[in-house]
Protein backbone atom coordinates (compact mmCIF):
# COMPACT_ATOMS: atom_id res chain seq x y z
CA UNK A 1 87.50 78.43 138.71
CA UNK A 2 87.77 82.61 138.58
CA UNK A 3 91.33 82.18 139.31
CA UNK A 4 92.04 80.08 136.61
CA UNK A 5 89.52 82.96 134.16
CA UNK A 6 91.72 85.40 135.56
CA UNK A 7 94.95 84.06 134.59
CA UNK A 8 93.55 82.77 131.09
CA UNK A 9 92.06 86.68 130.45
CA UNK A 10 95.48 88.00 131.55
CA UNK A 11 97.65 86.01 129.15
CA UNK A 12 94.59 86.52 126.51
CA UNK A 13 95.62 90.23 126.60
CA UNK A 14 98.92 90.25 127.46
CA UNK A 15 99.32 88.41 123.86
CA UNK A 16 97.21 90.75 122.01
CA UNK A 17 99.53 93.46 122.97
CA UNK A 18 102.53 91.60 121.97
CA UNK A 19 100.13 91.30 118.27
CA UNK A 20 99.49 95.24 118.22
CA UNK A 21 103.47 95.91 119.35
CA UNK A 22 104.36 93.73 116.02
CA UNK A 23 101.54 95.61 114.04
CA UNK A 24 102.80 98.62 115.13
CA UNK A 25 106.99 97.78 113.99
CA UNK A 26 105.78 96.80 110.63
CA UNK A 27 103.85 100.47 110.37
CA UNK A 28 106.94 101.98 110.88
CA UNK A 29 108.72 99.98 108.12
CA UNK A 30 109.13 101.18 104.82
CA UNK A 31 107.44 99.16 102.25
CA UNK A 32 108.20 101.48 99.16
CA UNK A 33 105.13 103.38 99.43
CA UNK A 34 104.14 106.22 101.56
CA UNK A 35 102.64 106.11 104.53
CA UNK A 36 102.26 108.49 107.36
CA UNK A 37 103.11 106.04 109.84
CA UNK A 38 106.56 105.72 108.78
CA UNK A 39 107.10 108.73 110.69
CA UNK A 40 105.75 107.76 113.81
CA UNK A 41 109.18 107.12 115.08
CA UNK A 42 110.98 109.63 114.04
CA UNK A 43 111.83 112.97 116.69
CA UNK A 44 112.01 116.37 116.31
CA UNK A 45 113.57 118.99 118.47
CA UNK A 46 110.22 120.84 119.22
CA UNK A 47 111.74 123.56 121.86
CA UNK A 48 114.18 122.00 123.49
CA UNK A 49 112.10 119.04 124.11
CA UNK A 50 112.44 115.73 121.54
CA UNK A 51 108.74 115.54 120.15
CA UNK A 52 107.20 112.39 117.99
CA UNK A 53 106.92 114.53 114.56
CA UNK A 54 103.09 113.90 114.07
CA UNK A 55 102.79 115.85 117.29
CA UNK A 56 104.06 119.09 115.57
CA UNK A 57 102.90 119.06 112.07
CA UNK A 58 100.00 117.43 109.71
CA UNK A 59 101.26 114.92 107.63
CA UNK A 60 99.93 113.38 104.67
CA UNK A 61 100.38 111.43 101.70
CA UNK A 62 98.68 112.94 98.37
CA UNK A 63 100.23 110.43 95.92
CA UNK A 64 101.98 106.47 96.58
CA UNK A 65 105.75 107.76 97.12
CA UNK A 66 105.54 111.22 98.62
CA UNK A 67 104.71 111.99 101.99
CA UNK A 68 104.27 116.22 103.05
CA UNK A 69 104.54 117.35 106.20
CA UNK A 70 102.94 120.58 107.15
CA UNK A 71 104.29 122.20 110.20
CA UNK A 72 101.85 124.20 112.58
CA UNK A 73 104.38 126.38 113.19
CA UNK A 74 106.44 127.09 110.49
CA UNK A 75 109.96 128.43 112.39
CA UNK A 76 110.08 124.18 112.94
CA UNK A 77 110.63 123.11 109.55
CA UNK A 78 114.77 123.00 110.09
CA UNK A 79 114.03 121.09 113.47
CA UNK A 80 111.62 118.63 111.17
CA UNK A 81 114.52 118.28 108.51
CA UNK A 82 116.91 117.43 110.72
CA UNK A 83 115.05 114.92 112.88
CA UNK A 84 114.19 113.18 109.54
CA UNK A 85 117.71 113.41 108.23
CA UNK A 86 118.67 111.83 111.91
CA UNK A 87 115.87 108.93 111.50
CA UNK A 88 116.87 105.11 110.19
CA UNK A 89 114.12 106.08 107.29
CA UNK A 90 117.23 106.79 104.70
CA UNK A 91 114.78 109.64 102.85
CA UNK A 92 116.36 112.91 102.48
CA UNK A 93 113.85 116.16 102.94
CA UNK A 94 113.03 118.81 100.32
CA UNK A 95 111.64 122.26 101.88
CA UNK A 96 110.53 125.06 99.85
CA UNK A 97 109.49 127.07 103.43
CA UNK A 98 106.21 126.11 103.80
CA UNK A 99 106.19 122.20 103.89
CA UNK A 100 108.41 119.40 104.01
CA UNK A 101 108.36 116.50 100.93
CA UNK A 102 109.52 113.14 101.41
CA UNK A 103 109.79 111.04 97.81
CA UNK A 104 109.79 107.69 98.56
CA UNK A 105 112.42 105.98 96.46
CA UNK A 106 111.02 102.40 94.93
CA UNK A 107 113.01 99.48 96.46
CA UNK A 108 115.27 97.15 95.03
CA UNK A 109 114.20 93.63 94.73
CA UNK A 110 117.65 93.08 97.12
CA UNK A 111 116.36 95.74 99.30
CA UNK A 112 112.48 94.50 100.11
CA UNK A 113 114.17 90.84 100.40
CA UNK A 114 115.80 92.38 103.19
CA UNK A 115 113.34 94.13 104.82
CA UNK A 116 111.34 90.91 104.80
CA UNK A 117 114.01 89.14 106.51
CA UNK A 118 113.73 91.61 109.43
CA UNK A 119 109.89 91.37 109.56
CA UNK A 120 110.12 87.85 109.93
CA UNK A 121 112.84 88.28 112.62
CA UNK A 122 110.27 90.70 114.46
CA UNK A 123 107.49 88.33 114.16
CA UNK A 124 109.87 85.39 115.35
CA UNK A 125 110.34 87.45 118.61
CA UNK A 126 106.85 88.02 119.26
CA UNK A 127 105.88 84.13 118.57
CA UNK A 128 108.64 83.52 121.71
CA UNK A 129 106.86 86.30 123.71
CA UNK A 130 103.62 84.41 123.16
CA UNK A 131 105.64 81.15 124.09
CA UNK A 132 106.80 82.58 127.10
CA UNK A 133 103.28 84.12 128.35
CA UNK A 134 102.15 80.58 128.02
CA UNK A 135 104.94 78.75 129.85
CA UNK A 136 103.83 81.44 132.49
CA UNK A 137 100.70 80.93 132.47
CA UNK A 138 100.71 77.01 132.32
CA UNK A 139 103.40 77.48 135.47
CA UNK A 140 100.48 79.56 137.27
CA UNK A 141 98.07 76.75 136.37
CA UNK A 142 99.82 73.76 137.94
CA UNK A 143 100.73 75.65 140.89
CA UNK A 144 97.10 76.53 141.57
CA UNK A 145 96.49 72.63 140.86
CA UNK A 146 99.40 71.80 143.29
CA UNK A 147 98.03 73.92 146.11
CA UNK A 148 94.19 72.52 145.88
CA UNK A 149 93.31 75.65 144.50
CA UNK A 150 91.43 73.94 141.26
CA UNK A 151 90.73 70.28 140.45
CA UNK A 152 92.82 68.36 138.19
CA UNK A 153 90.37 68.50 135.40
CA UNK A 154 89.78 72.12 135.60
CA UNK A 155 93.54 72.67 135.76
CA UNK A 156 93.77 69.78 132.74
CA UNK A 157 90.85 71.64 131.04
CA UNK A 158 92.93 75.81 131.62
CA UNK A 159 95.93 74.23 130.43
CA UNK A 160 93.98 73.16 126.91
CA UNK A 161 92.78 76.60 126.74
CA UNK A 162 96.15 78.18 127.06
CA UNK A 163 97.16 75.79 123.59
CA UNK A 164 94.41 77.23 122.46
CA UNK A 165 95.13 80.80 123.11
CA UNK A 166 98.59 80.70 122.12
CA UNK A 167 97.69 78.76 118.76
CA UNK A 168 95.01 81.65 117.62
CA UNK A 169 98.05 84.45 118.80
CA UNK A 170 100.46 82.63 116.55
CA UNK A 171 98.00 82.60 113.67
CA UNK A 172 97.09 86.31 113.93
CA UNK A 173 100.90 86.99 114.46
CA UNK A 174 101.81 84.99 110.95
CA UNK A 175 98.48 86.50 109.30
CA UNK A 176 100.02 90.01 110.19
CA UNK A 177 103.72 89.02 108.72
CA UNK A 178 101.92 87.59 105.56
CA UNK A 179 100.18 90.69 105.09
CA UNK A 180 103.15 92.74 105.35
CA UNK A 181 105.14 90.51 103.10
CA UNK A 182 102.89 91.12 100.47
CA UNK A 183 102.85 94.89 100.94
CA UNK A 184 106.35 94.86 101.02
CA UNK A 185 107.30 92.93 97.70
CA UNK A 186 103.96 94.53 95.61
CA UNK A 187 105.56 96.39 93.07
């Protein structure tokens, strides 16, 4: 019976990553108001070396649509312009020497239609990563069942419980696109 644990705690957590990866696109996405983890994807050239911005500067958002990023060092704020003006965000930097502003334009009805389209495209993908750790894992289960590893009814009763992982997965993963839907067509 471990066996079959094992491989029913592996998928278990192998899913929740695929929730946190999703969780972690839709940060990234622009909703139409500020947030510092928009930038987590964008790079600067920090040296030589291609460095996640919030590793070289604070960043923070004093007011809905403007996001200010403080440099620690201060000879990087043409390195932090440029990796921003590189970025898919679409923002263009103001300076004034000492920080770096980012307004955050509102978005068009059009626009936030869109970028719910590609939110539900991202959570699509993760349902059929879920769908795949289960075939997987329901694969893994028979064979143990073929091989007189488990009983039939214990293998009946760890293929149940994979449903039944995958079904709570695919709830949190449409409870996290909901969420984001809303953020992303409040006005």
């Amino acid at each position: 019976m471990s066996m079959l644990k094992e491989l029913l705690d592996d998928a278990a957590e192998r899913m929740e990553k695929v929730e946190k990866i999703l969780a972690s696109d839709f940060s990234s996405m622009r909703a139409g108001r500020a947030t510092p983890a928009m930038l987590d994807k964008v790079m600067v050239d920090y040296y030589g070396t291609p460095t996640p911005v919030n590793q070289t500067a604070n960043i923070s958002c004093p007011e809905p649509r403007l996001i200010v990023i403080q440099p620690w060092d201060r000879n990087q704020i043409g390195a932090i312009e440029k990796g921003i003006l590189k970025s898919d965000l679409g923002i263009t930097p103001s300076s004034d020497g000492t920080v770096v502003r980012l307004t955050v334009p509102t978005l068009t009805e059009e626009r936030r239609k869109e970028i719910v389209k590609q939110c539900s495209k991202k959570a699509e993908d993760a349902k059929v990563a879920v769908r795949n750790i289960r075939r997987g894992l329901n694969d893994d289960i028979k064979a143990l069942e073929k091989a007189k590893e488990c009983s039939e009814d214990e293998s009946k009763k760890a293929l149940d419980d994979a449903q039944k992982l995958t079904d709570k997965a695919i709830k949190r993963l449409e409870e996290v696109l909901a969420q984001k839907e809303k953020e992303i067509m409040e006005v």
